[in-house]
Protein backbone atom coordinates (compact mmCIF):
# COMPACT_ATOMS: atom_id res chain seq x y z
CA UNK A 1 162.60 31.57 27.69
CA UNK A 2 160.85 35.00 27.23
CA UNK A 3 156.97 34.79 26.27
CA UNK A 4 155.96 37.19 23.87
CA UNK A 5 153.11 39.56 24.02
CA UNK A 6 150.91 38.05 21.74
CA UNK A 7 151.15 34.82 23.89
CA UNK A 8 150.70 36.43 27.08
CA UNK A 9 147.57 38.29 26.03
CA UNK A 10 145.99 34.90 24.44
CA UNK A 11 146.42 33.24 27.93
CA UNK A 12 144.72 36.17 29.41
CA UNK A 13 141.71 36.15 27.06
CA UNK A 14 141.45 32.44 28.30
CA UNK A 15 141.05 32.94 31.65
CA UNK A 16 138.84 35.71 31.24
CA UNK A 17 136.66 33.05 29.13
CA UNK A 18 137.25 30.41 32.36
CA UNK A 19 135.81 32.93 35.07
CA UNK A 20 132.70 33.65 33.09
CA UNK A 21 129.63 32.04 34.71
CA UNK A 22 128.42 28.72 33.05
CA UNK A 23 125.53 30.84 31.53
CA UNK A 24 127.98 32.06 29.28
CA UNK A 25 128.22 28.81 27.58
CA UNK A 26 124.28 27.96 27.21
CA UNK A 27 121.43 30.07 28.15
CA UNK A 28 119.35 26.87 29.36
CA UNK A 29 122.11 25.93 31.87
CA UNK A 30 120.40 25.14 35.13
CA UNK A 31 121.64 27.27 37.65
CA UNK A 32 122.76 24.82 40.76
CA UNK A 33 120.11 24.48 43.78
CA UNK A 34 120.72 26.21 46.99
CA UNK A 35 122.56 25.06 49.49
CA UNK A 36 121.20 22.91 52.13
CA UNK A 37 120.69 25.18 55.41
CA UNK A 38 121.21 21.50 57.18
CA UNK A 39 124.46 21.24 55.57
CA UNK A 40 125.96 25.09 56.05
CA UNK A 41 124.87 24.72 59.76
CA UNK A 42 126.23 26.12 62.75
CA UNK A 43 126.64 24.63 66.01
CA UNK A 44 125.98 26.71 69.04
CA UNK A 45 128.46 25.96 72.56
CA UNK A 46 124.80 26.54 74.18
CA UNK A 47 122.46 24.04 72.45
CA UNK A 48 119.56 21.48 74.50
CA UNK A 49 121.50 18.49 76.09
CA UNK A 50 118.37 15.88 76.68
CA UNK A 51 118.93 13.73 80.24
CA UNK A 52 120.17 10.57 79.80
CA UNK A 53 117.77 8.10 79.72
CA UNK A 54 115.34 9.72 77.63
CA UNK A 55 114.61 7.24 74.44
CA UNK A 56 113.81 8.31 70.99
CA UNK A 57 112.85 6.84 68.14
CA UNK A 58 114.00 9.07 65.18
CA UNK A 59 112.05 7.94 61.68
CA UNK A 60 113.01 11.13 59.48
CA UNK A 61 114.99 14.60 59.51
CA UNK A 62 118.52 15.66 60.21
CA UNK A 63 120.57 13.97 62.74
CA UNK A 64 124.24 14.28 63.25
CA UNK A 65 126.73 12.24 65.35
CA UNK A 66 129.73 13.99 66.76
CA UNK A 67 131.98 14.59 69.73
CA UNK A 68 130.79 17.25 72.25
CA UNK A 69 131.97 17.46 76.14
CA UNK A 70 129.69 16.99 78.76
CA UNK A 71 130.64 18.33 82.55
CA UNK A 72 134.01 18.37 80.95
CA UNK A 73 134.00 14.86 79.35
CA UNK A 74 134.61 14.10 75.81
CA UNK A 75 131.10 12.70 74.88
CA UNK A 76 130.00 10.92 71.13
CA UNK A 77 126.36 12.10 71.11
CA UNK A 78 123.67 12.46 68.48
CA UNK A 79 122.60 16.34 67.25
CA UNK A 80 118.80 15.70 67.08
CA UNK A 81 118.07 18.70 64.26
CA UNK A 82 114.77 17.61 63.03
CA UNK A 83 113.05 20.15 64.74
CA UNK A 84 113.62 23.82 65.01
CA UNK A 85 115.44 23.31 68.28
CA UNK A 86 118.57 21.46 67.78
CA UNK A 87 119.06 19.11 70.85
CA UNK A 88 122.13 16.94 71.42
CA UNK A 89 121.27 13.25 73.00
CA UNK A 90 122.79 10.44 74.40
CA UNK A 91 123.25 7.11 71.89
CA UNK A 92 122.15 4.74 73.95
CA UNK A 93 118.71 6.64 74.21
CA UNK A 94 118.44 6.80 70.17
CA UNK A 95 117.22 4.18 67.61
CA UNK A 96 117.65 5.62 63.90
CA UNK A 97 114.77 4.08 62.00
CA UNK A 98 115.80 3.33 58.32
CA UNK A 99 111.98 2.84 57.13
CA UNK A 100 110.94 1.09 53.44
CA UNK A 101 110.89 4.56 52.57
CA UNK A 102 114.51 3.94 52.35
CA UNK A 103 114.52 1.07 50.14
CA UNK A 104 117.03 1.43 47.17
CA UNK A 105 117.96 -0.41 44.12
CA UNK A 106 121.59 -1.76 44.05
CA UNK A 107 123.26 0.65 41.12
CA UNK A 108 124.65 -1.19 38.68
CA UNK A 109 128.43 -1.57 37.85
CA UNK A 110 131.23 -3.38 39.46
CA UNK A 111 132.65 -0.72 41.49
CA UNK A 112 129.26 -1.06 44.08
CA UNK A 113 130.06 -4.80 44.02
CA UNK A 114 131.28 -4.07 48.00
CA UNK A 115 127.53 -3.72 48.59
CA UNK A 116 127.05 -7.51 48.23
CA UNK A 117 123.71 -7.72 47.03
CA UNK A 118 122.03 -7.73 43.90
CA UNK A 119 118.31 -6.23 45.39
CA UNK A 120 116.88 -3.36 47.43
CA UNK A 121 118.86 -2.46 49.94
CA UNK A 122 117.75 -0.13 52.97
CA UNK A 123 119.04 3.24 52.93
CA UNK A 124 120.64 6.26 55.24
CA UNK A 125 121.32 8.37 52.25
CA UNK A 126 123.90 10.86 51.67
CA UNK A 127 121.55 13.15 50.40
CA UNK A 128 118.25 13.82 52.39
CA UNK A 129 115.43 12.37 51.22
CA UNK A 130 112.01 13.18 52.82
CA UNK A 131 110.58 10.95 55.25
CA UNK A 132 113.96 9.33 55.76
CA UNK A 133 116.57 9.50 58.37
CA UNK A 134 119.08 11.67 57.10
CA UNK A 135 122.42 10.16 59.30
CA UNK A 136 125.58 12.23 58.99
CA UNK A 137 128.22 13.18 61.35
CA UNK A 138 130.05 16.66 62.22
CA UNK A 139 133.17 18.08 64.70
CA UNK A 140 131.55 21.47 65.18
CA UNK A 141 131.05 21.83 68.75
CA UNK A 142 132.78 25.01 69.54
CA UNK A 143 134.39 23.71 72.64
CA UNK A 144 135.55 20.49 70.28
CA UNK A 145 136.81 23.16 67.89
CA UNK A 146 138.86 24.95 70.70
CA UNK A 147 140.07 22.18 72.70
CA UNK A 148 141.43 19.56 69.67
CA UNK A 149 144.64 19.99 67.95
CA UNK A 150 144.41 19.10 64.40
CA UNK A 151 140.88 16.89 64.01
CA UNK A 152 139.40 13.96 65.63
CA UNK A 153 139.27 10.40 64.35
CA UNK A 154 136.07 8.12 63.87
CA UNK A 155 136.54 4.60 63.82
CA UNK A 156 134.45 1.85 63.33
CA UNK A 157 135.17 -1.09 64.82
CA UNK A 158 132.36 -3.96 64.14
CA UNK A 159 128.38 -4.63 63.14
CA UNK A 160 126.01 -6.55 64.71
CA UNK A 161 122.63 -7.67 62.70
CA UNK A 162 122.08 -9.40 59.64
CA UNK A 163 123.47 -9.57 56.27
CA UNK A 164 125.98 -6.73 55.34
CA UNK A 165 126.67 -3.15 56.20
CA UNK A 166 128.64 -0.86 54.81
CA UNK A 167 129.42 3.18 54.68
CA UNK A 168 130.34 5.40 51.65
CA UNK A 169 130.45 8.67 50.17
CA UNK A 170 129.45 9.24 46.54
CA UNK A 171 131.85 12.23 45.37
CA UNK A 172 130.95 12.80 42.01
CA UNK A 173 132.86 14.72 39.41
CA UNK A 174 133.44 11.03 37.56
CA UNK A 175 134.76 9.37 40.97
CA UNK A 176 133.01 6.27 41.63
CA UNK A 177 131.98 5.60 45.47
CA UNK A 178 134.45 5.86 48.34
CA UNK A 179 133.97 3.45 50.68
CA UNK A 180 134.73 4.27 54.28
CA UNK A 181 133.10 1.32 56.53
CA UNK A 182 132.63 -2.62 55.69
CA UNK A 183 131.40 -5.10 57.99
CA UNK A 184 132.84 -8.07 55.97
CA UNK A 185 136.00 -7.23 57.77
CA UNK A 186 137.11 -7.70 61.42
CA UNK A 187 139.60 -4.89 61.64
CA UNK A 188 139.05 -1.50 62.81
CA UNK A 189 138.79 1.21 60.61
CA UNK A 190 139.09 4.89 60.97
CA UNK A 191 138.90 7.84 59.65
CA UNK A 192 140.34 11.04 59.73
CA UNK A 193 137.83 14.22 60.25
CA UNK A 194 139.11 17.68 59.72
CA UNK A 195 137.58 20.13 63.03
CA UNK A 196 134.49 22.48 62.34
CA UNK A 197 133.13 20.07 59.01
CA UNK A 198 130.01 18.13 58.28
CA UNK A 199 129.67 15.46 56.32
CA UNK A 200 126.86 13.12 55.27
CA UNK A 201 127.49 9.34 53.47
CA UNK A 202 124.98 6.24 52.39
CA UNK A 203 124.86 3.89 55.49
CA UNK A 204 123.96 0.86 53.66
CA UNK A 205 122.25 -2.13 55.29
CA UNK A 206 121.55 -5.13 53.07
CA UNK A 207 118.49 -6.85 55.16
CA UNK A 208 115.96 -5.91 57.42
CA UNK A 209 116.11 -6.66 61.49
CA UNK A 210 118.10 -5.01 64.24
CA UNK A 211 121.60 -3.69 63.22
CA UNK A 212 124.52 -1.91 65.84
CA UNK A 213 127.39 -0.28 64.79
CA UNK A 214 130.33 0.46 67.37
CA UNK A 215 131.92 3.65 66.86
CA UNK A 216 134.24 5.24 68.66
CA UNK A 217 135.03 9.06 68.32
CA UNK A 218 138.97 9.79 69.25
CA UNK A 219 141.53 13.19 69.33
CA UNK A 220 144.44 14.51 70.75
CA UNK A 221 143.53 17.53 72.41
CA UNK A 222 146.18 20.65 72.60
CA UNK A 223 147.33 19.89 76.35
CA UNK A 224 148.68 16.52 74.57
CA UNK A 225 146.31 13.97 76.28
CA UNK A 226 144.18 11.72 74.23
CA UNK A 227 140.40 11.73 74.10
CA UNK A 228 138.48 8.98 73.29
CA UNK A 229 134.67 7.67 73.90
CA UNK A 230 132.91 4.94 71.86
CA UNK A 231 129.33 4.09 71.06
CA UNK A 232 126.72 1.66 70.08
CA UNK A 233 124.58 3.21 67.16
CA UNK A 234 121.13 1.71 67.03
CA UNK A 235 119.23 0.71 63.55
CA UNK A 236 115.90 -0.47 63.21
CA UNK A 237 115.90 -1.08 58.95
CA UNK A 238 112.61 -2.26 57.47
CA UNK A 239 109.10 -1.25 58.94
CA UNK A 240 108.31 -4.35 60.76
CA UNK A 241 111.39 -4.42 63.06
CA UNK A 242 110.74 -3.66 66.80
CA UNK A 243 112.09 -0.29 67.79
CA UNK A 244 111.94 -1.32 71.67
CA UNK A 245 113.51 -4.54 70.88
CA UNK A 246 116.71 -2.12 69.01
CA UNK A 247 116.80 -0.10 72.12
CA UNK A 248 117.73 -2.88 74.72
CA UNK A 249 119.90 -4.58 72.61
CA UNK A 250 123.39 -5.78 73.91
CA UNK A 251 126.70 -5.40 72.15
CA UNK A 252 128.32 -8.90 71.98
CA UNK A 253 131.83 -8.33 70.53
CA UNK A 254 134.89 -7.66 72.22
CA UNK A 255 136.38 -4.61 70.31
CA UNK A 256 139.07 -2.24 71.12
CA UNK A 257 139.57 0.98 69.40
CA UNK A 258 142.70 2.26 67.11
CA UNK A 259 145.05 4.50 67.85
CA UNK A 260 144.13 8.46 66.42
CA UNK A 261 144.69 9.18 63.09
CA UNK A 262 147.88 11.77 62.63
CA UNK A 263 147.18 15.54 63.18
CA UNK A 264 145.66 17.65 60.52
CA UNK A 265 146.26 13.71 58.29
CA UNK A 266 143.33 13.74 55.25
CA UNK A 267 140.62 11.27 55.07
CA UNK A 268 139.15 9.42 52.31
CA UNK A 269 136.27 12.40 52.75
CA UNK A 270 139.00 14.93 52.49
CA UNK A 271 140.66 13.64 49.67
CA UNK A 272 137.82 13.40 47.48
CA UNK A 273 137.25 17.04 47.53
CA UNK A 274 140.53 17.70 45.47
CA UNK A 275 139.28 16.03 42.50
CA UNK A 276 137.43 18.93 40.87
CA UNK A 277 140.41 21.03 42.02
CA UNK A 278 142.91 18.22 39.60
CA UNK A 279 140.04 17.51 36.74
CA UNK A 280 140.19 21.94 36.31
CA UNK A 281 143.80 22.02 36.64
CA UNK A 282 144.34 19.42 33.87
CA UNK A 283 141.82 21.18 31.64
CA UNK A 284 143.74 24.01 32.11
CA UNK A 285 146.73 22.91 31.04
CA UNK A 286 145.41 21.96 28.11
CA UNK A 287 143.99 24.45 27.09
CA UNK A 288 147.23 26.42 27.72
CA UNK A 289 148.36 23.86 25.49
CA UNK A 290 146.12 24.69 22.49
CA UNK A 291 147.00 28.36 23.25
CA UNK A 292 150.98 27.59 22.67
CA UNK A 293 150.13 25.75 19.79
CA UNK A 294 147.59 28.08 18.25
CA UNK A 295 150.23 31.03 19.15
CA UNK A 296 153.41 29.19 17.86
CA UNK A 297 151.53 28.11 14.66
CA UNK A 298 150.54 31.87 13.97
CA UNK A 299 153.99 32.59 14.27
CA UNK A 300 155.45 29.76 11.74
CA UNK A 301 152.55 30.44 9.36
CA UNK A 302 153.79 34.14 9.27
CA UNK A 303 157.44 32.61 9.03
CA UNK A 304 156.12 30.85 5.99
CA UNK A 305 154.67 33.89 4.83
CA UNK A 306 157.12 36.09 5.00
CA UNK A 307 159.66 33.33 3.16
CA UNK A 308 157.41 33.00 0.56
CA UNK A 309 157.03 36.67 -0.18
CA UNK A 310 160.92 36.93 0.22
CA UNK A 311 161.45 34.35 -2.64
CA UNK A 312 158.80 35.73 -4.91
CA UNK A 313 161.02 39.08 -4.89
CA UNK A 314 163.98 36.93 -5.17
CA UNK A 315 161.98 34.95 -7.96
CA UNK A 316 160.66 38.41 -9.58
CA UNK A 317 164.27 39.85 -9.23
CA UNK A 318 165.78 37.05 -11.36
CA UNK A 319 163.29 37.06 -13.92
CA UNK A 320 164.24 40.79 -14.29
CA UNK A 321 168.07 39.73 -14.18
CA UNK A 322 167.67 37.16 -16.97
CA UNK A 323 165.72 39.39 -19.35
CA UNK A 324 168.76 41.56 -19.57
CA UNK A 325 170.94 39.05 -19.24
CA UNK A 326 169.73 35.79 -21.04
CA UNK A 327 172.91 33.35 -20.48
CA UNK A 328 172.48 33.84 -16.40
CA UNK A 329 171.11 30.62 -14.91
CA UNK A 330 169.43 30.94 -11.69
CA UNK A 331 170.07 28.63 -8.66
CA UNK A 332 169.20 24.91 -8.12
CA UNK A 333 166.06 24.74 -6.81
CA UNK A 334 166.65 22.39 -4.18
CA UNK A 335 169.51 24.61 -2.38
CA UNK A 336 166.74 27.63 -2.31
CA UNK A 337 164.78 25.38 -0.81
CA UNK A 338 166.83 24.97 1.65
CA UNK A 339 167.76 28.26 2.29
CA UNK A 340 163.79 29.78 2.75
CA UNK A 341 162.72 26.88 5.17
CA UNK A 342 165.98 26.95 7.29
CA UNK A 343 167.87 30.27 7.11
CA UNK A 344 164.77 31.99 8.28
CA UNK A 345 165.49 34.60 10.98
């Protein structure tokens, strides 16, 4: 089927109107906040590696966990970034204080029900707010980036403290929460992480106290053989708990870890960046939509038209026809009918 050029240039002028800025469609638009330098970062092969056995108690500021190799083994360590020199550290030397600072209400609506609690919970939050720990995670060590082959898998496999913990990502653009972690369940549970990204997500912990997580950072590396090194993170949530006391804490569970995710397979985090990508695409279409129809009804209206104009000749012709020639009937009006909104061509 051939479009025609009036079709053609009304999808044009569409897209024209899609690719102007969103000032063009209110004045008072707020124009969107710039980005985060934390989160358009970029990792250095050459950055501080603190000795082992060098505690730190980190209350506030950007902190990211990640895979880096050290002497040549592949290492999950923390990216200390809350001051002006980054400096990557050893987990078991970290506690990650989640202060009453980062006490937050329980949103409302079933889809949080995972959260399992109907209070103030304590907080890592996915976006950085001040005074808080601000938790995330990234695979952009260049020597990670060079080395892997396709992306490297985090798993968590168990929680240690009270009440319940759990990890998600808010993604926005109408898509409720996305949860990644749960400590309600035994089973391990990883996810997929695509090579040179960062990514932060809400750590959630439901009460106060001392709180490990076990994660375990795993990829195939381009030579074929697997990778893998796992981790106690350290929590100290609410102000009174004992930061020393988080530090010397022993793991308990027996835990193994899962097998890597596929090469270059998405994760939940991947996934939820296509949703703009389909909500646009569907607006397009129908808006292409109203296009066909507004073009297709110009095109029957001037069908109309010209039909009508046609019979009022025909009409004007007959009138003539009979004045000369009063016994001449003209034709039913039904088969005329017919003709003008059929035999159009």
């Amino acid at each position: 089927m051939k479009l025609s050029k009036a079709f053609m240039q009304c999808v044009v002028a569409f897209l024209s109107l899609c690719a102007l800025p969103a000032t063009a469609w209110a004045e008072d638009t707020p124009k969107p906040a710039p980005a985060d330098p934390a989160l358009t970062q970029v990792v250095d092969a050459n950055e501080a590696i603190a000795s082992r056995g060098t505690p730190v108690e980190i209350s506030a500021g950007h902190v990211d966990m990640g895979p880096k190799f050290i002497d040549g083994t592949w290492t999950l360590m923390a990216r200390d970034d809350a001051s002006q020199t980054p400096t990557w550290r050893h987990l078991e030397d970290v506690v990650f204080r989640v202060s009453d600072k980062g006490k937050i209400a329980v949103p409302q609506g079933k889809e949080y029900s995972f959260i399992k609690a109907d209070k103030e919970v304590w907080v890592v939050p996915q976006q950085e707010i001040a005074n808080v720990v601000w938790l995330g995670w990234n695979t952009q060590d260049p020597n990670v980036v060079s080395k892997v082959n396709g992306g490297v898998s985090l798993i968590y496999s168990g929680h240690e403290g009270p009440g319940n913990f759990n990890v998600f990502v808010q993604a926005g653009n109408f898509a409720g929460p996305q949860l990644l972690w749960k400590s309600d369940s035994d089973k391990a549970q990883p996810i997929h992480v695509d090579l040179n990204t960062h990514t932060h997500a809400n750590w959630v912990f439901t009460e106060p106290g001392i709180h490990l997580v076990r994660i375990t950072a795993q990829a195939q590396l381009k030579d074929g053989t697997t990778v893998e090194n796992s981790q106690i993170l350290r929590f100290a949530v609410g102000n009174a708990t004992d930061a020393q006391k988080a530090l010397t804490a022993k793991w308990s569970k027996e835990t193994a870890p899962e097998a890597p995710a596929k090469v270059n397979e998405p994760s939940a985090v991947d996934k939820s960046t296509s949703l703009p990508l389909i909500i646009g695409l569907a607006i397009l279409a129908v808006a292409l939509v109203v296009v066909v129809g507004i073009v297709l009804g110009r095109k029957a209206t001037s069908k109309r038209q010209k039909a009508a104009a046609d019979s009022l000749s025909q009409s004007d012709d007959r009138s003539a026809s009979q004045q000369s020639e009063p016994e001449k009937h003209s034709e039913p009006f039904g088969v005329e009918g017919k003709e003008t909104n059929g035999g159009s061509k």
